[in-house]
Protein backbone atom coordinates (compact mmCIF):
# COMPACT_ATOMS: atom_id res chain seq x y z
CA UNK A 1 0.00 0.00 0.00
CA UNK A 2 1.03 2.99 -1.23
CA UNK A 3 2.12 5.85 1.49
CA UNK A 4 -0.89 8.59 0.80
CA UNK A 5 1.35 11.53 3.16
CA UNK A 6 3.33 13.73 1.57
CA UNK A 7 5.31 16.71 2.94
CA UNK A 8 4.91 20.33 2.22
CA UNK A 9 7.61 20.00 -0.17
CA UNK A 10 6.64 17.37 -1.94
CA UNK A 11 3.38 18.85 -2.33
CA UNK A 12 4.42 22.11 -4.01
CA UNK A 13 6.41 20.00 -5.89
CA UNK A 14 3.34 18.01 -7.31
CA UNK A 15 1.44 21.23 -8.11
CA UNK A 16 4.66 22.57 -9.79
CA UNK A 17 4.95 19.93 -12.00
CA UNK A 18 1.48 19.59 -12.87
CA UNK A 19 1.04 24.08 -13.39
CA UNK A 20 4.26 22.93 -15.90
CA UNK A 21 2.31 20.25 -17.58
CA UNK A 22 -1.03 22.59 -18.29
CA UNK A 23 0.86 25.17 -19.61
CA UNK A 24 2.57 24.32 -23.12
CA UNK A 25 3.70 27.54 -24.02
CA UNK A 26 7.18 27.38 -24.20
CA UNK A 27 9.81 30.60 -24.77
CA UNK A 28 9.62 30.40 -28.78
CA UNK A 29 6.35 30.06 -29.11
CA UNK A 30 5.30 32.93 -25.97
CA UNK A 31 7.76 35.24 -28.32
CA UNK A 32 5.81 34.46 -31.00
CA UNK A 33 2.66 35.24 -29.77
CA UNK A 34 4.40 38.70 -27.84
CA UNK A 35 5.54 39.63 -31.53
CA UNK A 36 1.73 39.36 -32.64
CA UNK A 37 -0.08 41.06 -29.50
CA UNK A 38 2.08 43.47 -28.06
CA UNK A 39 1.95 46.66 -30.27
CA UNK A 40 -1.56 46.35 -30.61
CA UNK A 41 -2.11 46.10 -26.75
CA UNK A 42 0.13 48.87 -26.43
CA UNK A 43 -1.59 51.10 -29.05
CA UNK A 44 -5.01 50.40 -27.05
CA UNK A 45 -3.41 51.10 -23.50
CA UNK A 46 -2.01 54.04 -24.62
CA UNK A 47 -4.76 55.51 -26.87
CA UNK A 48 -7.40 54.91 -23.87
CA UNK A 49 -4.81 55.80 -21.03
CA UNK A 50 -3.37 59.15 -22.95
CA UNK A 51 -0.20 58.34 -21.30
CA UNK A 52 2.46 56.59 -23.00
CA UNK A 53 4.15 55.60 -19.87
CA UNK A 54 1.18 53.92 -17.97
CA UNK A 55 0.52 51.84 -20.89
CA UNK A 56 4.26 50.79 -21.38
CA UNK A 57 3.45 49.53 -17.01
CA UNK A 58 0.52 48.33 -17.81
CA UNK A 59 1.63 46.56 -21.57
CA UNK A 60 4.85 44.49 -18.91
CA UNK A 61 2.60 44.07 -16.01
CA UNK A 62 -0.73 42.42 -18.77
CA UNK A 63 2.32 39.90 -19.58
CA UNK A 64 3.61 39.40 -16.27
CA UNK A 65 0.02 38.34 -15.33
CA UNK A 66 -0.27 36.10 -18.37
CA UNK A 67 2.57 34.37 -17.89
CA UNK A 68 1.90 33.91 -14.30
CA UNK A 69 -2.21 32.50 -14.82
CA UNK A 70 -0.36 29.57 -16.04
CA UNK A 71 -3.37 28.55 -18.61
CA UNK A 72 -3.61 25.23 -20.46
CA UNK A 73 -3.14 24.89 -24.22
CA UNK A 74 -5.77 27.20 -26.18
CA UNK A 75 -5.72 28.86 -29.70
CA UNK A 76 -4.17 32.37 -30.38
CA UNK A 77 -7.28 34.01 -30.37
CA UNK A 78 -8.74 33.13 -26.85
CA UNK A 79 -5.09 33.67 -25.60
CA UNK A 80 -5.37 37.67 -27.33
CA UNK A 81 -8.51 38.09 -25.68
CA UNK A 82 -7.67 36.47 -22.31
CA UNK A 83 -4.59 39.03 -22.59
CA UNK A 84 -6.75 42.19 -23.69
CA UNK A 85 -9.14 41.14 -20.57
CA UNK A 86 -6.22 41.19 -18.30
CA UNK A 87 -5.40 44.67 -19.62
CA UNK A 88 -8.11 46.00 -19.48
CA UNK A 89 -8.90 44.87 -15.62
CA UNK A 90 -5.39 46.41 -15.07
CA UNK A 91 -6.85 49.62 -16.69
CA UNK A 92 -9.91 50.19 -14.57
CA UNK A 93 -7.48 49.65 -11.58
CA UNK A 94 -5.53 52.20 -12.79
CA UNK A 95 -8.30 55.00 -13.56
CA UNK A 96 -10.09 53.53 -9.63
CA UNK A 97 -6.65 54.25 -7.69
CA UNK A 98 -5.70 57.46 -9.76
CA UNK A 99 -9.18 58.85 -9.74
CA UNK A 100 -9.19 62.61 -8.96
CA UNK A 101 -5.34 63.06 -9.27
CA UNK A 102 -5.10 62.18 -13.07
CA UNK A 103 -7.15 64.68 -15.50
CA UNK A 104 -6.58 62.63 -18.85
CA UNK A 105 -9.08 60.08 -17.59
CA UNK A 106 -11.76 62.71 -18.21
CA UNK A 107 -10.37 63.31 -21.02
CA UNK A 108 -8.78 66.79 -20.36
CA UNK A 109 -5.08 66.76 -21.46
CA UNK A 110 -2.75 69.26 -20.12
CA UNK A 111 -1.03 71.41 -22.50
CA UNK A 112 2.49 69.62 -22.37
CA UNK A 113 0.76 66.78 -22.98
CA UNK A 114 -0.60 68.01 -26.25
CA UNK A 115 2.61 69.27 -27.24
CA UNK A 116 4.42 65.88 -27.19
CA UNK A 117 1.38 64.01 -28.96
CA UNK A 118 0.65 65.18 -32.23
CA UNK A 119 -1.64 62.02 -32.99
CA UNK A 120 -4.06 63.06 -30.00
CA UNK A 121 -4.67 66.92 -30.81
CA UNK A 122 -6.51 65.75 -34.48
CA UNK A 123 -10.34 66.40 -34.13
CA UNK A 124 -10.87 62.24 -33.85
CA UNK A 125 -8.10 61.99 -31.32
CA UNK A 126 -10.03 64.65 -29.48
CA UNK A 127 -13.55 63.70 -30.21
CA UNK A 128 -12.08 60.57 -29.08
CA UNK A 129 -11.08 61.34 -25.57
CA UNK A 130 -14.33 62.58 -24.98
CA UNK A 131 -15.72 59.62 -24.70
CA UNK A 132 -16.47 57.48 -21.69
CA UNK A 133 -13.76 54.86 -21.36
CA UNK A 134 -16.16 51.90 -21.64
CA UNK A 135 -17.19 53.62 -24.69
CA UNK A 136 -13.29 53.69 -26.37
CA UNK A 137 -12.69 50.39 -24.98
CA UNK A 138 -15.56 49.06 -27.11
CA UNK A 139 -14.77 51.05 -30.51
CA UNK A 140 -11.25 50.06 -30.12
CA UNK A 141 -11.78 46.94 -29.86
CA UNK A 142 -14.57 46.77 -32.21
CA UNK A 143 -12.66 48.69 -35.41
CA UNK A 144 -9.13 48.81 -34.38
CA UNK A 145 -8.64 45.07 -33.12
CA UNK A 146 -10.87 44.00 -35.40
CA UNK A 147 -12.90 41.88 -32.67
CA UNK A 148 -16.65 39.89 -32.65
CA UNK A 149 -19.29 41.59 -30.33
CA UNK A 150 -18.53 38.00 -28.41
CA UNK A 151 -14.67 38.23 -27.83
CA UNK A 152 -15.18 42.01 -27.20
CA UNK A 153 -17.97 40.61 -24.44
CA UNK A 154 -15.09 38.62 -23.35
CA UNK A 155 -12.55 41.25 -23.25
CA UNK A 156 -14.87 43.66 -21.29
CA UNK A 157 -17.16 41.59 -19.04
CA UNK A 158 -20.54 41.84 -20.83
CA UNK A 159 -23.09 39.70 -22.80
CA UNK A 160 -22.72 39.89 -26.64
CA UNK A 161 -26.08 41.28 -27.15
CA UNK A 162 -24.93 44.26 -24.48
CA UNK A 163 -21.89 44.88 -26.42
CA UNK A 164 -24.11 45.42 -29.75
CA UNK A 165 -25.88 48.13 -28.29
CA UNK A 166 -23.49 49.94 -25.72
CA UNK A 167 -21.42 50.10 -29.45
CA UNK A 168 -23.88 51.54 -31.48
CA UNK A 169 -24.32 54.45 -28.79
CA UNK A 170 -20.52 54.67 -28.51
CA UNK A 171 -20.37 55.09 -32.05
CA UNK A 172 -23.72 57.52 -32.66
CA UNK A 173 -21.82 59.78 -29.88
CA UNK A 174 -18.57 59.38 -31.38
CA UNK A 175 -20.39 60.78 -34.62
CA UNK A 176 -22.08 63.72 -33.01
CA UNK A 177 -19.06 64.83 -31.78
CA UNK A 178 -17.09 64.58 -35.26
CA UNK A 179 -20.18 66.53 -36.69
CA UNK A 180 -20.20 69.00 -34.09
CA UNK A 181 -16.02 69.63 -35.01
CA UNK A 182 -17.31 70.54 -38.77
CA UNK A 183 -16.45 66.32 -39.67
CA UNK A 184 -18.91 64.54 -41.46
CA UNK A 185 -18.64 60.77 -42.87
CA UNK A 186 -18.07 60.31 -46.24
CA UNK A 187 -21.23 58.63 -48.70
């Protein structure tokens, strides 16, 4: 009969080996898949943070998290969108804890700020910002990333059919305030 009492030691050393097993990402293919995600998870950090250097914190500390979740084998896409969730979770904690001392999550940019971004003082960069971040997560997502109501769900914590309608407002208000700036969409 087989002794069923195993130390501490030998414990964490189970779990270690089995967390190893699950996960089947190994260096190539994690630099692979780094290659492929991170500018794009940059570009949404930083376009929904206005600040370049939160979202380069945010961009190592979305990977650190990854890496450390220790997921089993899954396709590219549900590993994007598991990564765009954990940015965007990382996000919200950043506007909770910095709410009040950080103006740019309102939308108001200093004028320094302006200065060093060309990109963001264009009337959609603007009309942009004045959105509600829920609402740029959503459009970014939606026409940047390129994703389904269903992975944006995913990404963002709602039901597809919510995600279908909280975009088509984001977008209606996106194009009242490009039509108030003189913009209109082309036929």
């Amino acid at each position: 009969m087989r002794d069923l009492t195993l130390s501490s030691s030998e414990q964490l050393l189970t779990v270690s080996q089995t967390v190893e097993e699950a996960f089947h990402m190994d260096e190539e293919s994690f630099r692979v898949f780094y290659d492929r995600t991170a500018r794009p998870l940059w570009s949404y950090l930083a376009r929904l943070l206005g600040d370049t250097t939160a979202a380069d914190d945010l961009l190592q500390e979305t990977y650190y998290r990854f890496l450390r979740a220790r997921l089993p084998e899954m396709d590219e896409a549900y590993r994007k969108n598991y990564l765009f969730r954990i940015a965007t979770n990382l996000m919200r904690d950043h506007w909770r804890r910095s709410r009040g001392e950080q103006t740019l999550v309102l939308g108001v940019e200093t004028h320094e700020r302006a200065a060093e971004n060309f990109q963001q003082r264009s009337d959609l960069g603007r009309a942009f910002r004045c959105l509600k971040p829920r609402e740029r997560e959503l459009l970014w997502l939606a026409y940047v990333e390129g994703c389904s109501h269903k992975e944006i769900a995913g990404v963002v914590g709602l039901k597809a059919a919510s995600v279908r309608l909280l975009l088509f407002r984001a977008r209606q208000k996106l194009a009242a305030l490009l039509r108030e700036r003189g913009l209109h969409a082309g036929a």
